[in-house]
C-alpha atoms as a PDB file:
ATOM      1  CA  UNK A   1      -2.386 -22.592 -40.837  1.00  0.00           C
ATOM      2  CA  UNK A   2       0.070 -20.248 -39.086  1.00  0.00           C
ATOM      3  CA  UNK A   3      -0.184 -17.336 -41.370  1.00  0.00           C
ATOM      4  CA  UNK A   4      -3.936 -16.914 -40.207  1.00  0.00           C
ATOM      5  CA  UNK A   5      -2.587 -16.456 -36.529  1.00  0.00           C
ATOM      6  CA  UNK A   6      -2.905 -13.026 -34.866  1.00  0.00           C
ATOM      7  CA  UNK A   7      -0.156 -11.158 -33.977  1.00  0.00           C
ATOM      8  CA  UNK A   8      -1.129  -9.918 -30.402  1.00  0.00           C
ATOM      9  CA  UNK A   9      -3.115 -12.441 -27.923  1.00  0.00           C
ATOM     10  CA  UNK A  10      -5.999 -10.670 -25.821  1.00  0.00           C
ATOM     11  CA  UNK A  11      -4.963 -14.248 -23.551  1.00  0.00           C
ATOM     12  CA  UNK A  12      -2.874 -12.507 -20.347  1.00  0.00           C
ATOM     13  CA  UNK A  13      -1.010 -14.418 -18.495  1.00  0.00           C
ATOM     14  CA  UNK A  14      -2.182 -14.859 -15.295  1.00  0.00           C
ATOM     15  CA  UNK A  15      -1.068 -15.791 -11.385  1.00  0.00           C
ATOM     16  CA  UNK A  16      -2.820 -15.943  -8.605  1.00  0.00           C
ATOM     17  CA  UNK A  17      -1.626 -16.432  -5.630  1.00  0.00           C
ATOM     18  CA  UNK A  18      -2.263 -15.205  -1.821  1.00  0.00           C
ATOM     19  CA  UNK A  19      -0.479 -12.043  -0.050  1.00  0.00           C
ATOM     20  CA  UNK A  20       2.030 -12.061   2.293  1.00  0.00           C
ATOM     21  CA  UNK A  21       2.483  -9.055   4.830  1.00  0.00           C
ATOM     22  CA  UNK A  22       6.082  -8.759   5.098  1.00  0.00           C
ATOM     23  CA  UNK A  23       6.885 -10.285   1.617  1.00  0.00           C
ATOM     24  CA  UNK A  24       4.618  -8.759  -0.547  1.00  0.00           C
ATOM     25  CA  UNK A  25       5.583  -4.807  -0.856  1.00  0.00           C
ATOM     26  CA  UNK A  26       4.061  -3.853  -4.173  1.00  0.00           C
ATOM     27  CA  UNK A  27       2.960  -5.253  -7.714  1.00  0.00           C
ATOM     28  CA  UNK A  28       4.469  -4.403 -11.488  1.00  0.00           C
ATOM     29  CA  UNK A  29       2.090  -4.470 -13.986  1.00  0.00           C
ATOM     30  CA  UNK A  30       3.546  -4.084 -17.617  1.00  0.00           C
ATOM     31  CA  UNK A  31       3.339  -4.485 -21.361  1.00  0.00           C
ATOM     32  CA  UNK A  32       5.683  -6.481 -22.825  1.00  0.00           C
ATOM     33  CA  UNK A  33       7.795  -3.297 -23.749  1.00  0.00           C
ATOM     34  CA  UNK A  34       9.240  -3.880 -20.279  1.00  0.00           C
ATOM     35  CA  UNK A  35       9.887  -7.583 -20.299  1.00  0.00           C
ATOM     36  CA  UNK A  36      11.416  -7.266 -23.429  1.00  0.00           C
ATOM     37  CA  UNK A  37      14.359  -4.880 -21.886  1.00  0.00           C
ATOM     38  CA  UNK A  38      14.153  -5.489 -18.333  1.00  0.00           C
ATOM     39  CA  UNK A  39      14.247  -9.231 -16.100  1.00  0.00           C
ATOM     40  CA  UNK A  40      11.585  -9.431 -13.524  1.00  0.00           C
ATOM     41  CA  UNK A  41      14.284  -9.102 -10.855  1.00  0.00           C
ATOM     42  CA  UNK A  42      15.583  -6.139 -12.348  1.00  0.00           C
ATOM     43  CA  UNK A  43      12.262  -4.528 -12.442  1.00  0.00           C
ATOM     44  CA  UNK A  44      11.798  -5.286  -8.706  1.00  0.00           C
ATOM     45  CA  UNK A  45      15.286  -4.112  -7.507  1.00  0.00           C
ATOM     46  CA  UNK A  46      14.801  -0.599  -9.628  1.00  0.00           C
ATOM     47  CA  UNK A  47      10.876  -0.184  -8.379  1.00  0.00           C
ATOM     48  CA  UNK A  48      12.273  -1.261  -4.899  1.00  0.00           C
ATOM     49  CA  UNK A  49      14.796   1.478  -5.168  1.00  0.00           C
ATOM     50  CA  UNK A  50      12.388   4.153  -5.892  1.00  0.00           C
ATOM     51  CA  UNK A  51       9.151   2.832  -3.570  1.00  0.00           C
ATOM     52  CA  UNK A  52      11.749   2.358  -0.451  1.00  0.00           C
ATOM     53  CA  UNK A  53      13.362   5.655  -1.009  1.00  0.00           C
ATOM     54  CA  UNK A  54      12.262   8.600   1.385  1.00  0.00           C
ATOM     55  CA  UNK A  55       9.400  10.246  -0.365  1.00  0.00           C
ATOM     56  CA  UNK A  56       9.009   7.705  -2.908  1.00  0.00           C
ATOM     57  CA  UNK A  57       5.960   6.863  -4.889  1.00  0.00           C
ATOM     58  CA  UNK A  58       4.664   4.286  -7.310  1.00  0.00           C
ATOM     59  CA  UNK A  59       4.620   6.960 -10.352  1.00  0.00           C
ATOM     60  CA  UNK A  60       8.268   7.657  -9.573  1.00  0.00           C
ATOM     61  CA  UNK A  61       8.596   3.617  -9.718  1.00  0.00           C
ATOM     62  CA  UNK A  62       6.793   3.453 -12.854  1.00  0.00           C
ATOM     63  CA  UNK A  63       8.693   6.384 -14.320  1.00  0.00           C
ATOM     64  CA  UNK A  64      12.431   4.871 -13.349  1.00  0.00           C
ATOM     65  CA  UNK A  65      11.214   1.508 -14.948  1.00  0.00           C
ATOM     66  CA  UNK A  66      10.259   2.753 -18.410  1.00  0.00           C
ATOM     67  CA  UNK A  67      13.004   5.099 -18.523  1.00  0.00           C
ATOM     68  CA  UNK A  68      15.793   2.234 -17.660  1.00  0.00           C
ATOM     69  CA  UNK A  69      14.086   0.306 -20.526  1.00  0.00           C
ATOM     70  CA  UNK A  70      13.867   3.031 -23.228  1.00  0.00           C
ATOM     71  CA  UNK A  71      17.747   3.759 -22.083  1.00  0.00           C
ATOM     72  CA  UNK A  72      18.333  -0.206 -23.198  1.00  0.00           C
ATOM     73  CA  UNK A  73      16.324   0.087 -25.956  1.00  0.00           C
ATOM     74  CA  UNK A  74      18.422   3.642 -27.333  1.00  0.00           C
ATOM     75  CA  UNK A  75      21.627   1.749 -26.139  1.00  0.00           C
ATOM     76  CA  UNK A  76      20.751  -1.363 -28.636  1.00  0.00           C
ATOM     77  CA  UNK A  77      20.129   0.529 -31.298  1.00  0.00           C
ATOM     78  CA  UNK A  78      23.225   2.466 -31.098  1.00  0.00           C
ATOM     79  CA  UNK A  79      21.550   6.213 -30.090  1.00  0.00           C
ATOM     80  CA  UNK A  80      21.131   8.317 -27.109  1.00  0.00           C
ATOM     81  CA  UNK A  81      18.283   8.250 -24.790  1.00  0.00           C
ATOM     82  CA  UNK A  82      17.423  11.851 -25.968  1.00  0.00           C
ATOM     83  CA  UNK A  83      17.557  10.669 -29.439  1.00  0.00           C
ATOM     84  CA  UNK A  84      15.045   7.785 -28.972  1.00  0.00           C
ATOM     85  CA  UNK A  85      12.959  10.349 -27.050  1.00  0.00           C
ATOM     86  CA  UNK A  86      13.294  13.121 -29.870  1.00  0.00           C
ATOM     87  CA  UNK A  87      11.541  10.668 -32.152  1.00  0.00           C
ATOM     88  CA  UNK A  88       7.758  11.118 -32.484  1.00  0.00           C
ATOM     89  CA  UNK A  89       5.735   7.925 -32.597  1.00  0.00           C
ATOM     90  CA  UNK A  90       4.954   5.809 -35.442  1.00  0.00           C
ATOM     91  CA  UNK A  91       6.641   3.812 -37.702  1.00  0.00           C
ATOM     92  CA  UNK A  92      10.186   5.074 -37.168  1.00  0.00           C
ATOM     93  CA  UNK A  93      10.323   4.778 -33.293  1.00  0.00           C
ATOM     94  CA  UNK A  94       8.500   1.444 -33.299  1.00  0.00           C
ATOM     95  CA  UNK A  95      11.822  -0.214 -35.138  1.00  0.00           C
ATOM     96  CA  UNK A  96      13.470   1.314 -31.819  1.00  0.00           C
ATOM     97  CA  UNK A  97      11.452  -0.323 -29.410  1.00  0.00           C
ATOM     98  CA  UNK A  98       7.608  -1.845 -28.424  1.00  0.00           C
ATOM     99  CA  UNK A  99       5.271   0.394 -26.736  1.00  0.00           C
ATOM    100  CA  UNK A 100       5.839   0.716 -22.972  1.00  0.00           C
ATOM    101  CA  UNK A 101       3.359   0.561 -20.464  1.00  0.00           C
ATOM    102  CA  UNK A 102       4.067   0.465 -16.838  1.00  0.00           C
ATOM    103  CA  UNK A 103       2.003   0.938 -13.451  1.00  0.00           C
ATOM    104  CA  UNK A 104       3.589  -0.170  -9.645  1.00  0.00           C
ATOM    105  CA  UNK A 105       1.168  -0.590  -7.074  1.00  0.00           C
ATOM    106  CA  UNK A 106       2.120  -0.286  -3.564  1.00  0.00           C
ATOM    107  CA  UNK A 107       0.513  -2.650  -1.764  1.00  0.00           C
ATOM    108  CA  UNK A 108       1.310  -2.185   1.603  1.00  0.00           C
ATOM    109  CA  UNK A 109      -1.404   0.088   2.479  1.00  0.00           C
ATOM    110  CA  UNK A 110      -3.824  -2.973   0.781  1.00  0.00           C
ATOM    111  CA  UNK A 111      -2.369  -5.250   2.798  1.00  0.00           C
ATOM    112  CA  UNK A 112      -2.479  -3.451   5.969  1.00  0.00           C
ATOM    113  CA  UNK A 113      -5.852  -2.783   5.513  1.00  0.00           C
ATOM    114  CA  UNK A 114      -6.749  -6.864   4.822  1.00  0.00           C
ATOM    115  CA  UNK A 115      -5.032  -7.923   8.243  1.00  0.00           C
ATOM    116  CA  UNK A 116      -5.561  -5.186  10.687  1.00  0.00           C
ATOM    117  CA  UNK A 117      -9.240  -4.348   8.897  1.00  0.00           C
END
């Protein structure tokens, strides 16, 4: 009976699949906060952007990505990104948007390492 379902799966969904040097830069790992606001592509242009520019590190990556998805989510819902920001969490925020959670990894050091040793 469908009522007895839960509402979040501990079931990720998972890919495997083996690195290429050259084609393989880095890795987004995210709630579904992000995939609700953002396409995959889009999240590898804007982490591209931020990884590839001078001085750029995964956090900043991470940072751009939730922030262009919380800018989305205050842009559907008719309010400012300060706004949305302004709004402590809990019940009020989460009819704004889900939770966010974000890390890029920047895997060209890893994969360095696994063909030069």
């Amino acid at each position: 009976f469908r009522a007895f379902l839960p509402y979040i799966s501990a079931t990720p969904e998972v890919k495997v699949r083996k690195l290429e040097k050259g084609r393989d830069e880095f890795l987004i790992l995210a709630s579904d906060g992000l995939w609700d606001m953002i396409s995959s592509q889009e999240a590898v242009e804007i982490a591209a952007m931020h990884l590839r520019s001078k001085g750029g590190t995964p956090t900043e990556a991470s940072e751009a990505l939730v922030t262009e998805a919380l800018r989305r989510a205050a842009k559907n819902n008719g309010i400012t990104l300060d706004r949305l920001r302004s709004l402590r969490p809990g019940r009020t925020r989460r009819t704004k948007h889900d939770d966010i959670s974000v890390i890029v990894v920047d895997l060209s050091q890893l994969l360095d390492m696994y063909y030069w040793g």
